[in-house]
PDB file of N, CA and C in Angstrom:
ATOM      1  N   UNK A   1      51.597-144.689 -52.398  1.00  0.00           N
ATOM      2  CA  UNK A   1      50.270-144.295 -52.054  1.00  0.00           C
ATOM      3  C   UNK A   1      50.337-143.212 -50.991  1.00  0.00           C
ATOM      4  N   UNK A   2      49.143-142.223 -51.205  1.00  0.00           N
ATOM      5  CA  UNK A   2      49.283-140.810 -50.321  1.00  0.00           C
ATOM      6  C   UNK A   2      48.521-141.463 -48.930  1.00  0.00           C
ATOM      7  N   UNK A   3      48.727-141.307 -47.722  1.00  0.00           N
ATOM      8  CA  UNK A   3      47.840-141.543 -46.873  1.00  0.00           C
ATOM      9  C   UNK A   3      47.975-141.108 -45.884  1.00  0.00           C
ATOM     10  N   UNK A   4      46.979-140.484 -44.717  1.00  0.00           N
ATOM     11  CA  UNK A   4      47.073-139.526 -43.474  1.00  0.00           C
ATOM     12  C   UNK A   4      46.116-140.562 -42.563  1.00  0.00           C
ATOM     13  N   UNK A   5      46.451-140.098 -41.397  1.00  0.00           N
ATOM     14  CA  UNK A   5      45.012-140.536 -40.327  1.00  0.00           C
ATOM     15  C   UNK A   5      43.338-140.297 -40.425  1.00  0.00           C
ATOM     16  N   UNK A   6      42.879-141.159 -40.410  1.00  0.00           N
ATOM     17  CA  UNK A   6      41.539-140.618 -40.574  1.00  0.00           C
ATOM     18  C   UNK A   6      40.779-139.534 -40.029  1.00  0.00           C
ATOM     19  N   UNK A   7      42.068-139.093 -39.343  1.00  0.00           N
ATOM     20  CA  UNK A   7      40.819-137.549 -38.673  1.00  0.00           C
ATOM     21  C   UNK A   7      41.823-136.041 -38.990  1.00  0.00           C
ATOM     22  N   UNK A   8      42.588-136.412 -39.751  1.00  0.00           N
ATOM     23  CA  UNK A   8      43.118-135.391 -40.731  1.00  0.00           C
ATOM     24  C   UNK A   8      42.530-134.711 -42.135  1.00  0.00           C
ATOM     25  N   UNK A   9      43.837-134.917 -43.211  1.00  0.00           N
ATOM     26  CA  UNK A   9      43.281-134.437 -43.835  1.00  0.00           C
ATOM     27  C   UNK A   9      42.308-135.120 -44.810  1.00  0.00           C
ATOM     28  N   UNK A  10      41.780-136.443 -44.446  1.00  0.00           N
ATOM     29  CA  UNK A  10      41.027-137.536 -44.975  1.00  0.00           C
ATOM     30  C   UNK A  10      39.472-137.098 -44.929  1.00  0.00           C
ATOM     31  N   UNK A  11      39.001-135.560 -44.646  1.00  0.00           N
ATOM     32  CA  UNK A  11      37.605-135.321 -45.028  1.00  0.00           C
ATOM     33  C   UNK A  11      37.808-134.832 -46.416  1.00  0.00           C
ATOM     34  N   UNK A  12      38.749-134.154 -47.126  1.00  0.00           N
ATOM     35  CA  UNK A  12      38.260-134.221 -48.239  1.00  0.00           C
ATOM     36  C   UNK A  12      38.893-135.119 -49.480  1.00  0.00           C
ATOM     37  N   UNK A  13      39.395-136.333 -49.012  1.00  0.00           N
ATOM     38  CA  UNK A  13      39.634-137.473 -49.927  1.00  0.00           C
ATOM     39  C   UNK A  13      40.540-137.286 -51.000  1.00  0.00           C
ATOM     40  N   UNK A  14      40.433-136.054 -51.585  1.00  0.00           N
ATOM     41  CA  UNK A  14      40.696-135.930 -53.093  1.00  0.00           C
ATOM     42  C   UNK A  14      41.660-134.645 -52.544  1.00  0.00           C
ATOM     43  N   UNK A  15      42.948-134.487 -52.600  1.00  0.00           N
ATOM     44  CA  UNK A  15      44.039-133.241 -52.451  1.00  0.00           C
ATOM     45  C   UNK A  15      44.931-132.704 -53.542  1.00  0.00           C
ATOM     46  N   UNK A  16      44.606-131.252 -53.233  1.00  0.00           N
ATOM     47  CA  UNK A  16      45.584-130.772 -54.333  1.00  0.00           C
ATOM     48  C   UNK A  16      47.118-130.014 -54.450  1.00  0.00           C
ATOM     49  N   UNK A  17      48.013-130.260 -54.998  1.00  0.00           N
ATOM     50  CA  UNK A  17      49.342-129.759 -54.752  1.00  0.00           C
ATOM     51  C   UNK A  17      49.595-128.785 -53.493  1.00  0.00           C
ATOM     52  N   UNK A  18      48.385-127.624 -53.674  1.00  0.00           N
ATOM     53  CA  UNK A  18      48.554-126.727 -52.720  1.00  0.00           C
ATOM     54  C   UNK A  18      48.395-127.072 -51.242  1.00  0.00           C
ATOM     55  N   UNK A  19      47.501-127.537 -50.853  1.00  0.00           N
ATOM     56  CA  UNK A  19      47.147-128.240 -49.805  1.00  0.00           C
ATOM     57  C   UNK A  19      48.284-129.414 -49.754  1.00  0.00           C
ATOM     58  N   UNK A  20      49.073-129.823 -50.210  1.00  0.00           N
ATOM     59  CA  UNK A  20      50.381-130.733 -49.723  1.00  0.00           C
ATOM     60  C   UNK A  20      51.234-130.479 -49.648  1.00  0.00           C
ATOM     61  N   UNK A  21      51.712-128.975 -50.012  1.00  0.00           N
ATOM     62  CA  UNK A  21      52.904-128.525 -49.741  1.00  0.00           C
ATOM     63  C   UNK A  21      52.612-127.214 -48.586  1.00  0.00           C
ATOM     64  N   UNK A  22      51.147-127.731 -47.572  1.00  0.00           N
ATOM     65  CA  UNK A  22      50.903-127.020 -46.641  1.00  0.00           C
ATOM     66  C   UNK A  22      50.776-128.223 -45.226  1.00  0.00           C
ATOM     67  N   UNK A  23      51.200-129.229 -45.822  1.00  0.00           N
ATOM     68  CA  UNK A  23      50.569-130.253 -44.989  1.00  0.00           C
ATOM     69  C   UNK A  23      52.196-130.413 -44.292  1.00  0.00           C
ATOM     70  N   UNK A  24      52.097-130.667 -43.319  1.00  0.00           N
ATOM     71  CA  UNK A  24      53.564-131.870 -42.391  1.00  0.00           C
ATOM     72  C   UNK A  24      53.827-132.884 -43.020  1.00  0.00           C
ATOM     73  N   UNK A  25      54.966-133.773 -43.649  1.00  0.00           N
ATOM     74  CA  UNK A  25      55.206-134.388 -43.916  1.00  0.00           C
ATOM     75  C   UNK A  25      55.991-135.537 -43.200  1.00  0.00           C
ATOM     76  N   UNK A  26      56.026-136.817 -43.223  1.00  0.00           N
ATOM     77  CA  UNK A  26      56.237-137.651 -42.358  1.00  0.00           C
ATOM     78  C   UNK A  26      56.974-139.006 -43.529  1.00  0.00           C
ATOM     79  N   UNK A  27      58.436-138.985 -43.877  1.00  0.00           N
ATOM     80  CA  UNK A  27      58.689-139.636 -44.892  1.00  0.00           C
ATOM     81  C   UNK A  27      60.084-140.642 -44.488  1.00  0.00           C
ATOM     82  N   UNK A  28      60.328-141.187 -45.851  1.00  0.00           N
ATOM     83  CA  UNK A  28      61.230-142.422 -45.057  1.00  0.00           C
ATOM     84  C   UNK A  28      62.886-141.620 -44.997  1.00  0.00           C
ATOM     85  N   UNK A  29      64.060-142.229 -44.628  1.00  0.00           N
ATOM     86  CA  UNK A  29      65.166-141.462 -44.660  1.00  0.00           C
ATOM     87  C   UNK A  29      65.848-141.202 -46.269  1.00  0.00           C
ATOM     88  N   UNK A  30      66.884-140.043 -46.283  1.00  0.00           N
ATOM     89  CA  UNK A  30      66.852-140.162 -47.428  1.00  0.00           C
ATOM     90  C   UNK A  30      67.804-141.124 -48.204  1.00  0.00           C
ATOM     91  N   UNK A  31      67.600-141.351 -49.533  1.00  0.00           N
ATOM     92  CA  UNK A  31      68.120-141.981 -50.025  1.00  0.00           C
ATOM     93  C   UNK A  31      67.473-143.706 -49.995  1.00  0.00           C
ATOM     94  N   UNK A  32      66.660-143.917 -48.931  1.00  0.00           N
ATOM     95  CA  UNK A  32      65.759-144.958 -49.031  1.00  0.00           C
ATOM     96  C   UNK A  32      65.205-145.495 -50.686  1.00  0.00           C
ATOM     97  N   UNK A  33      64.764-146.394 -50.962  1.00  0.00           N
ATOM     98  CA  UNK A  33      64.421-146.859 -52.289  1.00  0.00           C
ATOM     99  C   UNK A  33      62.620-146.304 -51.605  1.00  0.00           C
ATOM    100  N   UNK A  34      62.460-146.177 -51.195  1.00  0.00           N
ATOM    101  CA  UNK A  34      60.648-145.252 -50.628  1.00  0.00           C
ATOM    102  C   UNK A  34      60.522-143.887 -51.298  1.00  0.00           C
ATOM    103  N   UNK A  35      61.658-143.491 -50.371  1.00  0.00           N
ATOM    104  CA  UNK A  35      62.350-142.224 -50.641  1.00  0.00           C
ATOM    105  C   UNK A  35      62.488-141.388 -52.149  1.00  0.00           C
ATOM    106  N   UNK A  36      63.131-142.426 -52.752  1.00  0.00           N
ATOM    107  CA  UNK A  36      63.762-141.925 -54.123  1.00  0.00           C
ATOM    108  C   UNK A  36      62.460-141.919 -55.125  1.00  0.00           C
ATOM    109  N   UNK A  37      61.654-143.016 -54.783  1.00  0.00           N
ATOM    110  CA  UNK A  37      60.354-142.969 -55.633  1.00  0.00           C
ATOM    111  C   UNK A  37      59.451-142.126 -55.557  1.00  0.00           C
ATOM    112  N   UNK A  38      58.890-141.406 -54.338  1.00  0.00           N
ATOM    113  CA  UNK A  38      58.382-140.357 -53.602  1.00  0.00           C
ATOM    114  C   UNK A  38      58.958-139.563 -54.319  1.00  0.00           C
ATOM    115  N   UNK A  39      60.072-138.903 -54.125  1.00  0.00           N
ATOM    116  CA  UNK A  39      60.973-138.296 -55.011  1.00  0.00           C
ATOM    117  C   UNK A  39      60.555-137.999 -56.012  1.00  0.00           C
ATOM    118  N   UNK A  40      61.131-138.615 -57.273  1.00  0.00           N
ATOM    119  CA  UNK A  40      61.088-138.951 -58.728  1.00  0.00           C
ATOM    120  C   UNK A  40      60.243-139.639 -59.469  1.00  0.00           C
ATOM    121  N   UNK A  41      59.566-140.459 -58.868  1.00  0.00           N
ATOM    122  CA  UNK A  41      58.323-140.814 -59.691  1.00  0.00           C
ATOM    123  C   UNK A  41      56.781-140.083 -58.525  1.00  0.00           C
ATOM    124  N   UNK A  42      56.173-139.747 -57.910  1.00  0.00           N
ATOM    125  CA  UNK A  42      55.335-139.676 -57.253  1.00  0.00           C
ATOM    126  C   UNK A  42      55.168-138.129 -57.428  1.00  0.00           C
ATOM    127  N   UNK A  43      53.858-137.787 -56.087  1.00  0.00           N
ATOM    128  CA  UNK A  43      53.736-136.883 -56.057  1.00  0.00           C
ATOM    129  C   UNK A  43      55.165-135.737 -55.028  1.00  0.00           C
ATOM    130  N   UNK A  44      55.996-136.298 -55.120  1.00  0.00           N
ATOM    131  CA  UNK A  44      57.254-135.180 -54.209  1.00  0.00           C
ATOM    132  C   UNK A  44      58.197-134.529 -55.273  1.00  0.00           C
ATOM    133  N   UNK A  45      57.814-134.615 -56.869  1.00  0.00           N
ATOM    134  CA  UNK A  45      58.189-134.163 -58.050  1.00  0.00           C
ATOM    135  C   UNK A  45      57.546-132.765 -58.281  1.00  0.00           C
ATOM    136  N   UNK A  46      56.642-133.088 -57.511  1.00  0.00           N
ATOM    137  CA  UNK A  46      55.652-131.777 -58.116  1.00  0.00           C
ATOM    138  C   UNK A  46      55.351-130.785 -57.036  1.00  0.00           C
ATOM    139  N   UNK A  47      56.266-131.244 -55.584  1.00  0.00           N
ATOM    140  CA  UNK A  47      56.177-130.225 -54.550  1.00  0.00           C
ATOM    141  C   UNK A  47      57.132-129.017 -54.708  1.00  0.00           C
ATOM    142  N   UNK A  48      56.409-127.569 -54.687  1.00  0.00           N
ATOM    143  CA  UNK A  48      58.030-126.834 -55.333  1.00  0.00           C
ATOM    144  C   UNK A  48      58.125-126.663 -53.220  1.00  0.00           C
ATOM    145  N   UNK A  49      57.473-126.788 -52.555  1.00  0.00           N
ATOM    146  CA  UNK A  49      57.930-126.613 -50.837  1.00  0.00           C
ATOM    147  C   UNK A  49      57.611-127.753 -50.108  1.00  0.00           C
ATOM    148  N   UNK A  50      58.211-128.097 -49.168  1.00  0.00           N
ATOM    149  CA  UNK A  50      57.462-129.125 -48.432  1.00  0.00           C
ATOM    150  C   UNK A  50      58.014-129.422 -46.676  1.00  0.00           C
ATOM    151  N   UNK A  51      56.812-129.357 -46.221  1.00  0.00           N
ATOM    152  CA  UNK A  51      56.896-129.303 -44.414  1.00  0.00           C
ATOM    153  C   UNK A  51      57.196-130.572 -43.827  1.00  0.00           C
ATOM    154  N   UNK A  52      59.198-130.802 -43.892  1.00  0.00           N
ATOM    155  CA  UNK A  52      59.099-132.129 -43.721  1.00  0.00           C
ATOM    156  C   UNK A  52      59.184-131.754 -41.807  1.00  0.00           C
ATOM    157  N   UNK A  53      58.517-132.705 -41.926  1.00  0.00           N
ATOM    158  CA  UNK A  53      58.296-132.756 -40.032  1.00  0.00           C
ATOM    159  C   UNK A  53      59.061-134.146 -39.686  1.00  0.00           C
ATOM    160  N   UNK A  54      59.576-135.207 -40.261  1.00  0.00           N
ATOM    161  CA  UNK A  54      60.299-135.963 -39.693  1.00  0.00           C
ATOM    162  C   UNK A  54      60.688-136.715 -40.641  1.00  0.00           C
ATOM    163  N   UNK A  55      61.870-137.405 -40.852  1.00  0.00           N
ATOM    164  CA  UNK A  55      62.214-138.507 -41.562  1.00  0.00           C
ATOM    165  C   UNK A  55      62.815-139.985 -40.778  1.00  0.00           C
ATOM    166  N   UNK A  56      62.234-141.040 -41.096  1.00  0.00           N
ATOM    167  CA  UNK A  56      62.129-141.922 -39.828  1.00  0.00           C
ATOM    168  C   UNK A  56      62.665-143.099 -41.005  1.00  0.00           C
ATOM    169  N   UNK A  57      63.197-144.374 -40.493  1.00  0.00           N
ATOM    170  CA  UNK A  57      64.151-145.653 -41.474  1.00  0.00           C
ATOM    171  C   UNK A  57      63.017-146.770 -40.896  1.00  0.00           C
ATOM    172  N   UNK A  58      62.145-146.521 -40.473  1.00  0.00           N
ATOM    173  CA  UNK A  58      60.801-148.043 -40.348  1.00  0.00           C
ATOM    174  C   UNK A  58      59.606-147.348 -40.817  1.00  0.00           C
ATOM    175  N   UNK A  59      58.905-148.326 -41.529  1.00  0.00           N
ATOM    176  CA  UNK A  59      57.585-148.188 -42.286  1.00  0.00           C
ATOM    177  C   UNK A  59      56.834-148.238 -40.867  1.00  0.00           C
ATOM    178  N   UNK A  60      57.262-149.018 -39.913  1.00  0.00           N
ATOM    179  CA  UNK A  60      56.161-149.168 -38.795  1.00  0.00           C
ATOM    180  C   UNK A  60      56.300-148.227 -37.900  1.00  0.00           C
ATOM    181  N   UNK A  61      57.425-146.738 -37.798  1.00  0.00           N
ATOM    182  CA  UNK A  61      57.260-145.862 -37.215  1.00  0.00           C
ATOM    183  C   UNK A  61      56.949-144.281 -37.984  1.00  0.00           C
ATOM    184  N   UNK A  62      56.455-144.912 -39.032  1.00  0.00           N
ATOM    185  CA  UNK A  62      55.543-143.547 -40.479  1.00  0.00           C
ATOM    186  C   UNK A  62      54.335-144.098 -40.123  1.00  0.00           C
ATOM    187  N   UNK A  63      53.727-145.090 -40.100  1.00  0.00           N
ATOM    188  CA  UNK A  63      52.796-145.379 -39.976  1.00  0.00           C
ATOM    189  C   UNK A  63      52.308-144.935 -38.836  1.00  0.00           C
ATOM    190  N   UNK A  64      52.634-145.192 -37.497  1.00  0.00           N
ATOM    191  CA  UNK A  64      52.428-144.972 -35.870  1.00  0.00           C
ATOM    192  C   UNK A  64      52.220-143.419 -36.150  1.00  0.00           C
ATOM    193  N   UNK A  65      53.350-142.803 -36.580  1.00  0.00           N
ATOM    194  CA  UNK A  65      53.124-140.808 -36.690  1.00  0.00           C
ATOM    195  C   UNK A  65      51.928-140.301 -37.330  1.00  0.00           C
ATOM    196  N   UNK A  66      52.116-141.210 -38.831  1.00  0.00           N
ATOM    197  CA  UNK A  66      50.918-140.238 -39.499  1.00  0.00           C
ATOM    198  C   UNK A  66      49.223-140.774 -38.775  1.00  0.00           C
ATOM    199  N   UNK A  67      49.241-142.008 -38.334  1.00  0.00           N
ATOM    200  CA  UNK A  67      48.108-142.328 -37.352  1.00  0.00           C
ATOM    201  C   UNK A  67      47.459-140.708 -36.009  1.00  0.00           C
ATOM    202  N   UNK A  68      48.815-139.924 -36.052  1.00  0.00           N
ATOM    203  CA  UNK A  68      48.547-138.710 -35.043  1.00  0.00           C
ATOM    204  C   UNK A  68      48.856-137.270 -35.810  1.00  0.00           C
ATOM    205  N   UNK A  69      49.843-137.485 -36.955  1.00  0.00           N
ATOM    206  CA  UNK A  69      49.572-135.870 -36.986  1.00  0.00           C
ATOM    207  C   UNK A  69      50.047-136.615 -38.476  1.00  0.00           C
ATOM    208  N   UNK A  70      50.338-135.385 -39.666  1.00  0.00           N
ATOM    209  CA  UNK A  70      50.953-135.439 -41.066  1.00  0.00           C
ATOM    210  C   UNK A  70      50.419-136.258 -42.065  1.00  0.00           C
ATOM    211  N   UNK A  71      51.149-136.673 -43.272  1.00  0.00           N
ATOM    212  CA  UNK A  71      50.994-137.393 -44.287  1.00  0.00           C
ATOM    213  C   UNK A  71      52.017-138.214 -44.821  1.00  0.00           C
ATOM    214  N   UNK A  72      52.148-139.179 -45.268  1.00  0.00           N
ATOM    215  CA  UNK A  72      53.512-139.893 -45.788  1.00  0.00           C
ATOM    216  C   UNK A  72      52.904-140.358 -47.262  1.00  0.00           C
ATOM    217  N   UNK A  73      53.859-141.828 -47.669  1.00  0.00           N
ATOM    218  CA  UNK A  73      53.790-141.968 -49.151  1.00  0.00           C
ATOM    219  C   UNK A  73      54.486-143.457 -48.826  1.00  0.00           C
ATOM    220  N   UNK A  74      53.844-144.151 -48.758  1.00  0.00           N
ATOM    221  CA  UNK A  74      54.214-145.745 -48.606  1.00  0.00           C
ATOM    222  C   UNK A  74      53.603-146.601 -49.486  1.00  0.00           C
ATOM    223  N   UNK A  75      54.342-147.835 -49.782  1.00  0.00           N
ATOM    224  CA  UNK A  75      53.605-148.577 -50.300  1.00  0.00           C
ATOM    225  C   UNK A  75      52.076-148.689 -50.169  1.00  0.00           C
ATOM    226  N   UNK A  76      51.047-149.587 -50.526  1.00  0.00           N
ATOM    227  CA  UNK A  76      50.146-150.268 -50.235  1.00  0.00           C
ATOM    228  C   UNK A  76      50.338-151.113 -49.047  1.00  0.00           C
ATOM    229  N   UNK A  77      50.795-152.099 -49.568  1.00  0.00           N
ATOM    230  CA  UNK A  77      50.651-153.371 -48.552  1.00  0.00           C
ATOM    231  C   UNK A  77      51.717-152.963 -47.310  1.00  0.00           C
ATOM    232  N   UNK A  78      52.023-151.645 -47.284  1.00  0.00           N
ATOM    233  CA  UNK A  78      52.837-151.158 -45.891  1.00  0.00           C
ATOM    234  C   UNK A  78      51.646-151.087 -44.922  1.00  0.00           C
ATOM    235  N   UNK A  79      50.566-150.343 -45.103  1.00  0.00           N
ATOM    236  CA  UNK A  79      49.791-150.129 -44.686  1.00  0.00           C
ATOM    237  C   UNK A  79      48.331-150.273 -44.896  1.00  0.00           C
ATOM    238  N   UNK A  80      47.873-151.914 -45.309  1.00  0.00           N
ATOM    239  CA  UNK A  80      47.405-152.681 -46.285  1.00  0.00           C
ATOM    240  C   UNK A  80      46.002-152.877 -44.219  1.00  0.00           C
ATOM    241  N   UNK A  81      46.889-153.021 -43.433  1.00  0.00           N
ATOM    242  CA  UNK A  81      45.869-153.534 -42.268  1.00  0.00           C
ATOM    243  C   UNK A  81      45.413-152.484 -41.317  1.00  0.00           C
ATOM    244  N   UNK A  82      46.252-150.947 -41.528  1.00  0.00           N
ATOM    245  CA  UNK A  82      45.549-149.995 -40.956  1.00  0.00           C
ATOM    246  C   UNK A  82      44.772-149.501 -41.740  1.00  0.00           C
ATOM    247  N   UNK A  83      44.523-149.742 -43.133  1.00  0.00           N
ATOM    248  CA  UNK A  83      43.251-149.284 -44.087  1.00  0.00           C
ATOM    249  C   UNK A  83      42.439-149.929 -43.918  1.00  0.00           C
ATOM    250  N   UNK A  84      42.208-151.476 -43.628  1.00  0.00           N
ATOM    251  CA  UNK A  84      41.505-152.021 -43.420  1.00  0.00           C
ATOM    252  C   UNK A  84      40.475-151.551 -42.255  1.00  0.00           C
ATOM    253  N   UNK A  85      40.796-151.249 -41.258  1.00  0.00           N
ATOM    254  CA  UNK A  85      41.068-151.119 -39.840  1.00  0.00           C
ATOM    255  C   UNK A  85      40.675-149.303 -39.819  1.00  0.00           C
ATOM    256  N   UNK A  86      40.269-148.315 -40.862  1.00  0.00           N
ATOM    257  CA  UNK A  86      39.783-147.304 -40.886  1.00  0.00           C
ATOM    258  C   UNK A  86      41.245-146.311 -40.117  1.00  0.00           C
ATOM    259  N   UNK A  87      42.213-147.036 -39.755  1.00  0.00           N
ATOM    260  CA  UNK A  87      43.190-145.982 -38.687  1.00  0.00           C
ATOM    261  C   UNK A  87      43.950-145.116 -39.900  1.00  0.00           C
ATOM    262  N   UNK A  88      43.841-145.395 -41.393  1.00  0.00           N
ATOM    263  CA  UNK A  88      44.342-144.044 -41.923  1.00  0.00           C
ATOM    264  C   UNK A  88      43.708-144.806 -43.070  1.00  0.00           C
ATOM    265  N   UNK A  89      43.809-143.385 -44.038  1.00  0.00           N
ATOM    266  CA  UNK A  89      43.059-143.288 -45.200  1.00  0.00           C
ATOM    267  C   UNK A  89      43.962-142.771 -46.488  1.00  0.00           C
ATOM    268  N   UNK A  90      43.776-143.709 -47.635  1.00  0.00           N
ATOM    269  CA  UNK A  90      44.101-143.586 -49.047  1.00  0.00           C
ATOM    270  C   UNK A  90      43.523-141.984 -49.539  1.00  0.00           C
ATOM    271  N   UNK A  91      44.946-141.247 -49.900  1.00  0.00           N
ATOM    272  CA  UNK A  91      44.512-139.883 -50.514  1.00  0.00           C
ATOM    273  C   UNK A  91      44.684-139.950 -51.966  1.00  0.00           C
ATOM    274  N   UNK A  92      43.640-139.157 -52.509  1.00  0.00           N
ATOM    275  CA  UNK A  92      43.647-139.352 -54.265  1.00  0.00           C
ATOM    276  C   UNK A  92      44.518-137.440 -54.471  1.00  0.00           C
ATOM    277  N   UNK A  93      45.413-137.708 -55.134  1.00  0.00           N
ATOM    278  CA  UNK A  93      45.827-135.846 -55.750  1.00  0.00           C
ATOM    279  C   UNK A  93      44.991-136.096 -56.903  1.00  0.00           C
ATOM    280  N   UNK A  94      44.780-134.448 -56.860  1.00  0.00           N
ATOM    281  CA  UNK A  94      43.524-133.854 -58.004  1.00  0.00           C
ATOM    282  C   UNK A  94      44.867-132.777 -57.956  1.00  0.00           C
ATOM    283  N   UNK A  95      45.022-132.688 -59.803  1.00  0.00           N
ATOM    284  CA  UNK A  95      45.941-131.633 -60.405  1.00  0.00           C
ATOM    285  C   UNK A  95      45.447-130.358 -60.340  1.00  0.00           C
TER     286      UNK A  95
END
């Protein structure tokens, strides 16, 4: 799942390739099983550039970052109680 802080790029809900390979990226280390799916099944297949701004080995320190600046790609239930909680927001890609 795509998701940023709510006072990013979460006003316009719906993002498109271009706008994500303009965005900071905030992802797990590589070779992670996060990682590889992001990768190869997700939207990091279809980035031909990408602004990685950090690669971090805890879900609970992607979460803490993209809460202040960037975007990551985590499970759901990684971040199942800061959605709840409005502190970051589910992004939809539009092709």
């Amino acid at each position: 799942m795509l998701f940023c802080s709510s006072t990013t790029l979460a006003k316009h809900k719906m993002v498109n390739i271009k706008s994500l390979e303009q965005t900071e990226w905030i992802l797990r280390e590589p070779r992670s099983g996060t990682r590889m799916l992001f990768e190869l099944h997700h939207i990091g297949q279809y980035l031909r550039q990408r602004h990685l701004k950090m690669e971090l080995n805890q879900t609970g320190a992607i979460r803490s970052m993209v809460s202040s600046i960037g975007i990551s790609c985590l499970s759901e239930p990684c971040i199942a109680n800061e959605l709840v909680q409005g502190d970051l927001v589910q992004l939809t890609e539009n092709p």
